[in-house]
N, C-alpha and C. Protein backbone atom coordinates (compact mmCIF):
# COMPACT_ATOMS: atom_id res chain seq x y z
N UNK A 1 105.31 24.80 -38.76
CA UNK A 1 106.67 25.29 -38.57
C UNK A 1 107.61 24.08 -38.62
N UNK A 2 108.77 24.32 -39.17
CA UNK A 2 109.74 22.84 -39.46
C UNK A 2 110.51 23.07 -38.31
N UNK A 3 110.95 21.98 -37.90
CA UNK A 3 112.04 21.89 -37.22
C UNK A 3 113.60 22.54 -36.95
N UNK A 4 113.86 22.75 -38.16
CA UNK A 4 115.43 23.90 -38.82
C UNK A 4 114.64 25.04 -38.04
N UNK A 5 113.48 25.65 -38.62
CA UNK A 5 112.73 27.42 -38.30
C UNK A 5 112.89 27.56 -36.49
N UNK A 6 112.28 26.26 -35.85
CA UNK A 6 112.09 25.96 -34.66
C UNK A 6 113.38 26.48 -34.10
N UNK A 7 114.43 25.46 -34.37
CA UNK A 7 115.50 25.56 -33.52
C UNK A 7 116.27 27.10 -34.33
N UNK A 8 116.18 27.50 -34.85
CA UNK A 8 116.43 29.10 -35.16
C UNK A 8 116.06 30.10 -34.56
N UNK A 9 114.68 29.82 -34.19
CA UNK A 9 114.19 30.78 -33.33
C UNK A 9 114.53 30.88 -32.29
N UNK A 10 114.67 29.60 -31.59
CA UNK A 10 115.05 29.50 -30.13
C UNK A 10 116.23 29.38 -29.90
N UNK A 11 117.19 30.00 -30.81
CA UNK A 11 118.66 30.12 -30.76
C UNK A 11 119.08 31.12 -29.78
N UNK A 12 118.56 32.15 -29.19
CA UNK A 12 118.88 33.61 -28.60
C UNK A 12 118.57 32.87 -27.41
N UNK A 13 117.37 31.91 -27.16
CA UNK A 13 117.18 31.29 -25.80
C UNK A 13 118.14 30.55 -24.98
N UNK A 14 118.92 29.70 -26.37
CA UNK A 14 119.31 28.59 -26.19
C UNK A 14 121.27 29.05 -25.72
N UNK A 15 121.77 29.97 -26.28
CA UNK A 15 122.71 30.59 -26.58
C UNK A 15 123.55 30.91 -25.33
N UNK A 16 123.00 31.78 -24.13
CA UNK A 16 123.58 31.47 -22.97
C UNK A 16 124.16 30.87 -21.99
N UNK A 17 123.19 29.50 -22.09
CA UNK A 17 123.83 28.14 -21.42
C UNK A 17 124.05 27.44 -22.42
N UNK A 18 124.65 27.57 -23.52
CA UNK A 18 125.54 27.11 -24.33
C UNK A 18 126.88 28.03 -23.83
N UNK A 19 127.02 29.15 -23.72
CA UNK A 19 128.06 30.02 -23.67
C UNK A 19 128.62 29.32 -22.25
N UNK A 20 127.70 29.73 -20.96
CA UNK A 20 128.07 29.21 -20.29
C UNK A 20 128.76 27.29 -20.02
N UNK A 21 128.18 26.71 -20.72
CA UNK A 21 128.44 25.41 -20.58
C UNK A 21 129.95 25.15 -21.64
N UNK A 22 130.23 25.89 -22.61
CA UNK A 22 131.68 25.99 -23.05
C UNK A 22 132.73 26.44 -22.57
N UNK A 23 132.32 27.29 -21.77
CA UNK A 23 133.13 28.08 -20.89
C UNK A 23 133.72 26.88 -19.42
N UNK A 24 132.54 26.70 -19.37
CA UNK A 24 133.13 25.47 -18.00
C UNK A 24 133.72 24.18 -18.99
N UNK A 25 133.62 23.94 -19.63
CA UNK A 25 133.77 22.97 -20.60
C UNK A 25 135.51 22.62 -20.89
N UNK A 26 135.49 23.96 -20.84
CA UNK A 26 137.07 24.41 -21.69
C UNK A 26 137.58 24.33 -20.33
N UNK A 27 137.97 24.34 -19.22
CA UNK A 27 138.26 24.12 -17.66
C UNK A 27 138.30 22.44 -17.30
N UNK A 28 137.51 21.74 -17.92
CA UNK A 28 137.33 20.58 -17.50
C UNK A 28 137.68 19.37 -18.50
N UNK A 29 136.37 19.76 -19.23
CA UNK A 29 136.68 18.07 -20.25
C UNK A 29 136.17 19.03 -21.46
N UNK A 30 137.56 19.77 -22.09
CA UNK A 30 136.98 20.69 -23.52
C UNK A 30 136.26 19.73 -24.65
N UNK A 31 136.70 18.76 -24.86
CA UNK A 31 136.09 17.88 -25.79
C UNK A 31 134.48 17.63 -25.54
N UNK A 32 134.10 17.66 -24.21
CA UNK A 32 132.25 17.45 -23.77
C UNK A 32 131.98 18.73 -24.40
N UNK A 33 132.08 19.57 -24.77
CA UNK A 33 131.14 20.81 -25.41
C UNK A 33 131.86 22.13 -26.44
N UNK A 34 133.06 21.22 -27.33
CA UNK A 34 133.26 21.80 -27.76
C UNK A 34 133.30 23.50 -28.64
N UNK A 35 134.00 24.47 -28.75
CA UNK A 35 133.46 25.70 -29.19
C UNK A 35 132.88 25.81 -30.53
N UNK A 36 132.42 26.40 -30.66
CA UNK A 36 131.60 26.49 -31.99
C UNK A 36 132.23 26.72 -33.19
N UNK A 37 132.00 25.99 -34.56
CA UNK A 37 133.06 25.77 -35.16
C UNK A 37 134.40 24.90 -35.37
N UNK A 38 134.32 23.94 -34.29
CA UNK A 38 135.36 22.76 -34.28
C UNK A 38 135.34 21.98 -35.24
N UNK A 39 135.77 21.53 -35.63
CA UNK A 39 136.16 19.76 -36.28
C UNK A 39 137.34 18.56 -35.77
N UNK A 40 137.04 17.76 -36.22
CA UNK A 40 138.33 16.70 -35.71
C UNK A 40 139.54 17.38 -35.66
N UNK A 41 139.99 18.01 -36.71
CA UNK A 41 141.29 18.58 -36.78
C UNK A 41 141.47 19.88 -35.92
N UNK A 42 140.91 20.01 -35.29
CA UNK A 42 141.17 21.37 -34.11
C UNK A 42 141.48 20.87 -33.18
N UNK A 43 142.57 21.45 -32.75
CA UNK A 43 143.13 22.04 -31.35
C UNK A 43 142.33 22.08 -30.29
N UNK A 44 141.74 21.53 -29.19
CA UNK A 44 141.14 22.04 -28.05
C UNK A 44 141.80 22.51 -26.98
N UNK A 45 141.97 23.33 -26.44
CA UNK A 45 142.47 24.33 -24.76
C UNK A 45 142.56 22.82 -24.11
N UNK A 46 144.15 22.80 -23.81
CA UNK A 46 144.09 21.93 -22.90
C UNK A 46 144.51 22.44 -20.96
N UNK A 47 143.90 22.27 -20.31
CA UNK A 47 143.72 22.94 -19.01
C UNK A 47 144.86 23.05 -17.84
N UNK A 48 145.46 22.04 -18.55
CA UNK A 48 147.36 21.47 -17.74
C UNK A 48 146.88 21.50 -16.54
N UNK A 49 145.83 20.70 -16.12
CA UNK A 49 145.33 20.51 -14.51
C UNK A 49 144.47 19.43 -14.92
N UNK A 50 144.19 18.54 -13.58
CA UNK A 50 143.17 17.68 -13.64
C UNK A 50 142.08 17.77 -12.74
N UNK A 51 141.72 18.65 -11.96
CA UNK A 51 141.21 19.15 -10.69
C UNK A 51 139.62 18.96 -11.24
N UNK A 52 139.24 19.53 -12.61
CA UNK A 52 138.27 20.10 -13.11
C UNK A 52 137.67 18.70 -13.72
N UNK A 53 138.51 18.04 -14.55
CA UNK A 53 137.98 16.59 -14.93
C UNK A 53 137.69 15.74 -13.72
N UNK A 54 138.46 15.63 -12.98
CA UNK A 54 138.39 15.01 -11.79
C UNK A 54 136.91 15.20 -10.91
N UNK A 55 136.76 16.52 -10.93
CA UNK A 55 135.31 16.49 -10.52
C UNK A 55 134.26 15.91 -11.02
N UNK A 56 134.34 16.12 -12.53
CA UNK A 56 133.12 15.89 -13.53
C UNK A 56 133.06 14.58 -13.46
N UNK A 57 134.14 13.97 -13.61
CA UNK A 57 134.10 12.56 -13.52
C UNK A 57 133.20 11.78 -11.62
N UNK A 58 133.78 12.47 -10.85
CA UNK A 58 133.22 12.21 -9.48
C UNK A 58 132.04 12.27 -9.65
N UNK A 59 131.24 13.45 -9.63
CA UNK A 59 130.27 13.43 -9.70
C UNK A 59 129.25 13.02 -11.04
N UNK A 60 129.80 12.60 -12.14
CA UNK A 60 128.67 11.48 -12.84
C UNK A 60 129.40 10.35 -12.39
N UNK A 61 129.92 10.12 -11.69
CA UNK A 61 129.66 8.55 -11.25
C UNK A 61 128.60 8.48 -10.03
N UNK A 62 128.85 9.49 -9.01
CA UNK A 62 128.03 9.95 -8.33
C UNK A 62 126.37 9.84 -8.99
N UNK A 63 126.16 10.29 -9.46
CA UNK A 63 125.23 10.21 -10.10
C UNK A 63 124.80 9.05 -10.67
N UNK A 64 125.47 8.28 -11.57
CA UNK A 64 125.33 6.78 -12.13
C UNK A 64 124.75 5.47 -11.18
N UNK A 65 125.43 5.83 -9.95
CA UNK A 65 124.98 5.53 -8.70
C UNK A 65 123.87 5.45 -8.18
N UNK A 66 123.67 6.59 -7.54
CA UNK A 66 122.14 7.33 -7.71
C UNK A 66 121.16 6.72 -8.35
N UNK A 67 121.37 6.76 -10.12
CA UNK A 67 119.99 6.33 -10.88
C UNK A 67 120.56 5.24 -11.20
N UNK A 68 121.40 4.35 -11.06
CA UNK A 68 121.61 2.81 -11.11
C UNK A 68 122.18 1.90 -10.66
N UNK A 69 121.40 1.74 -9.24
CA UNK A 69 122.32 1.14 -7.75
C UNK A 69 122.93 -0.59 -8.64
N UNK A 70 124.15 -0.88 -7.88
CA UNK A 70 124.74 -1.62 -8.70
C UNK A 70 124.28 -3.23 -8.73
N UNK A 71 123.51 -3.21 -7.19
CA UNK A 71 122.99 -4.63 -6.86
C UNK A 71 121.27 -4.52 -7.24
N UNK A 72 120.28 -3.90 -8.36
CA UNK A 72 119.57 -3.72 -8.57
C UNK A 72 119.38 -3.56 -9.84
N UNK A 73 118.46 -4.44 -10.22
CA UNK A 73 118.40 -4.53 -12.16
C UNK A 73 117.31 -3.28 -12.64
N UNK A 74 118.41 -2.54 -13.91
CA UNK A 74 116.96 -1.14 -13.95
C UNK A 74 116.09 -1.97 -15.34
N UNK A 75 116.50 -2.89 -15.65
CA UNK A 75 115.48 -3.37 -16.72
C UNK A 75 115.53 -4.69 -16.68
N UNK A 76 114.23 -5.22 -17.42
CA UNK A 76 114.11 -6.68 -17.46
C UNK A 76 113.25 -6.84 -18.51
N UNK A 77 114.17 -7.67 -19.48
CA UNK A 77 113.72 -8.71 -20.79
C UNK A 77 112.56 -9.85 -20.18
N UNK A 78 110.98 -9.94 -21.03
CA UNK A 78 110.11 -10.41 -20.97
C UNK A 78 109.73 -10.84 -22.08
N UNK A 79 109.45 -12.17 -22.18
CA UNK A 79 108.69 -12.69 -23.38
C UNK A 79 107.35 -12.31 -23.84
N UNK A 80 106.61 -12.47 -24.88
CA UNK A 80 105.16 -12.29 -25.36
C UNK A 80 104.61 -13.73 -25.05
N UNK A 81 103.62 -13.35 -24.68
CA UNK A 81 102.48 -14.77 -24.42
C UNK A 81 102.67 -15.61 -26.12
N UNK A 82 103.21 -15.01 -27.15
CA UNK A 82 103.09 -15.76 -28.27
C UNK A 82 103.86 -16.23 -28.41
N UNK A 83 105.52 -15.85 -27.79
CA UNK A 83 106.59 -16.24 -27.82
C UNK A 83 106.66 -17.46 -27.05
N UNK A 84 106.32 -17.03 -26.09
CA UNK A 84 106.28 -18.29 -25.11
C UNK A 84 105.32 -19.66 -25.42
N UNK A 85 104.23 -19.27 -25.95
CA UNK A 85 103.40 -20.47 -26.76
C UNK A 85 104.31 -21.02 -27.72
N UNK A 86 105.22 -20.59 -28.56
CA UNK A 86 105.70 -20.92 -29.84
C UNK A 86 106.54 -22.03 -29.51
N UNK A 87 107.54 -21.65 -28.21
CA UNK A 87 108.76 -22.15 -27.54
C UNK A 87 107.84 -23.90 -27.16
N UNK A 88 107.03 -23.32 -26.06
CA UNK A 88 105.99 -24.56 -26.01
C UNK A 88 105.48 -25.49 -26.63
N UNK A 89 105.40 -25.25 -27.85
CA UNK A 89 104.36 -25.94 -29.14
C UNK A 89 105.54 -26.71 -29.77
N UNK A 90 106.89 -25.89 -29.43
CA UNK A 90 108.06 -26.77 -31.07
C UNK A 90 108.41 -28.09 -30.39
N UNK A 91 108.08 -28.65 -29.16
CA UNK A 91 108.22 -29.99 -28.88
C UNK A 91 109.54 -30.54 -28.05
N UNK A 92 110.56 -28.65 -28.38
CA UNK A 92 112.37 -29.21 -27.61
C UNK A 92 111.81 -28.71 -26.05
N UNK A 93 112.10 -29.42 -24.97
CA UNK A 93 111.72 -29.01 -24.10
C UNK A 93 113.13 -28.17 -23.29
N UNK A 94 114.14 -27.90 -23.69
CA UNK A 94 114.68 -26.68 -23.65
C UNK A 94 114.55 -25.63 -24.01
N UNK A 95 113.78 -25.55 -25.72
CA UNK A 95 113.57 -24.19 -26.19
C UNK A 95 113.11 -23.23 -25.48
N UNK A 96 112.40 -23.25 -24.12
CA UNK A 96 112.02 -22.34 -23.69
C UNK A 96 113.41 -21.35 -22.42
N UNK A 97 113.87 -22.53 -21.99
CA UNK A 97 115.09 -22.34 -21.46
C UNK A 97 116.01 -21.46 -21.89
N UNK A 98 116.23 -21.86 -23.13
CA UNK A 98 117.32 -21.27 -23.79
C UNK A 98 117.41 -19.67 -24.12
N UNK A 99 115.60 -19.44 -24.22
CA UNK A 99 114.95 -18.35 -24.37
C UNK A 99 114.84 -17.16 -22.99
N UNK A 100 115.03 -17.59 -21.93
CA UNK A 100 114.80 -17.18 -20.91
C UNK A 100 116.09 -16.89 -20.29
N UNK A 101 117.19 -17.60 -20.69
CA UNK A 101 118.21 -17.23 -20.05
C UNK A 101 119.34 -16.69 -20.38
């Protein structure tokens, strides 16, 4: 089964909380989930309130928070044992420095 057939099928599934999520969409930040059928040149419902963005925005920062406390690194760059031999072997005894930091 291809991928296009896939997501065809599961269109009737998928369709509700799409409906629903445009619907809140158009209340808040219409541009996050535009209606079906948009392009650049359309018009989006603008809400003449900020109550609704204001939330969305609160709470994904809220959230951002949550999964990426600000004094805590969520990733870390590591060299290969080959990399680090290579740095070793070329004779600048900064090259490895330079690499690391």
């Amino acid at each position: 089964m291809t991928a296009q057939a896939r997501y065809k099928m599961l269109a009737t599934e998928r369709e509700p909380y799409l409906l629903r999520g445009r619907r809140n969409s158009e209340l808040t930040l219409p541009s996050l989930l535009p209606p079906e059928g948009t392009n650049a040149a359309t018009n989006l419902y603008d809400p003449y309130q900020s109550v609704g963005s204001k939330g969305v925005n609160h709470l994904a920062s809220k959230l951002m928070l949550a999964l990426f406390p600000p004094n805590t690194p969520f990733f870390r760059l590591r060299l290969d044992e080959k990399v680090k031999a290579q740095a070793e072997q070329s004779g600048d005894p900064e090259a490895l420095t330079d690499i690391e930091t």
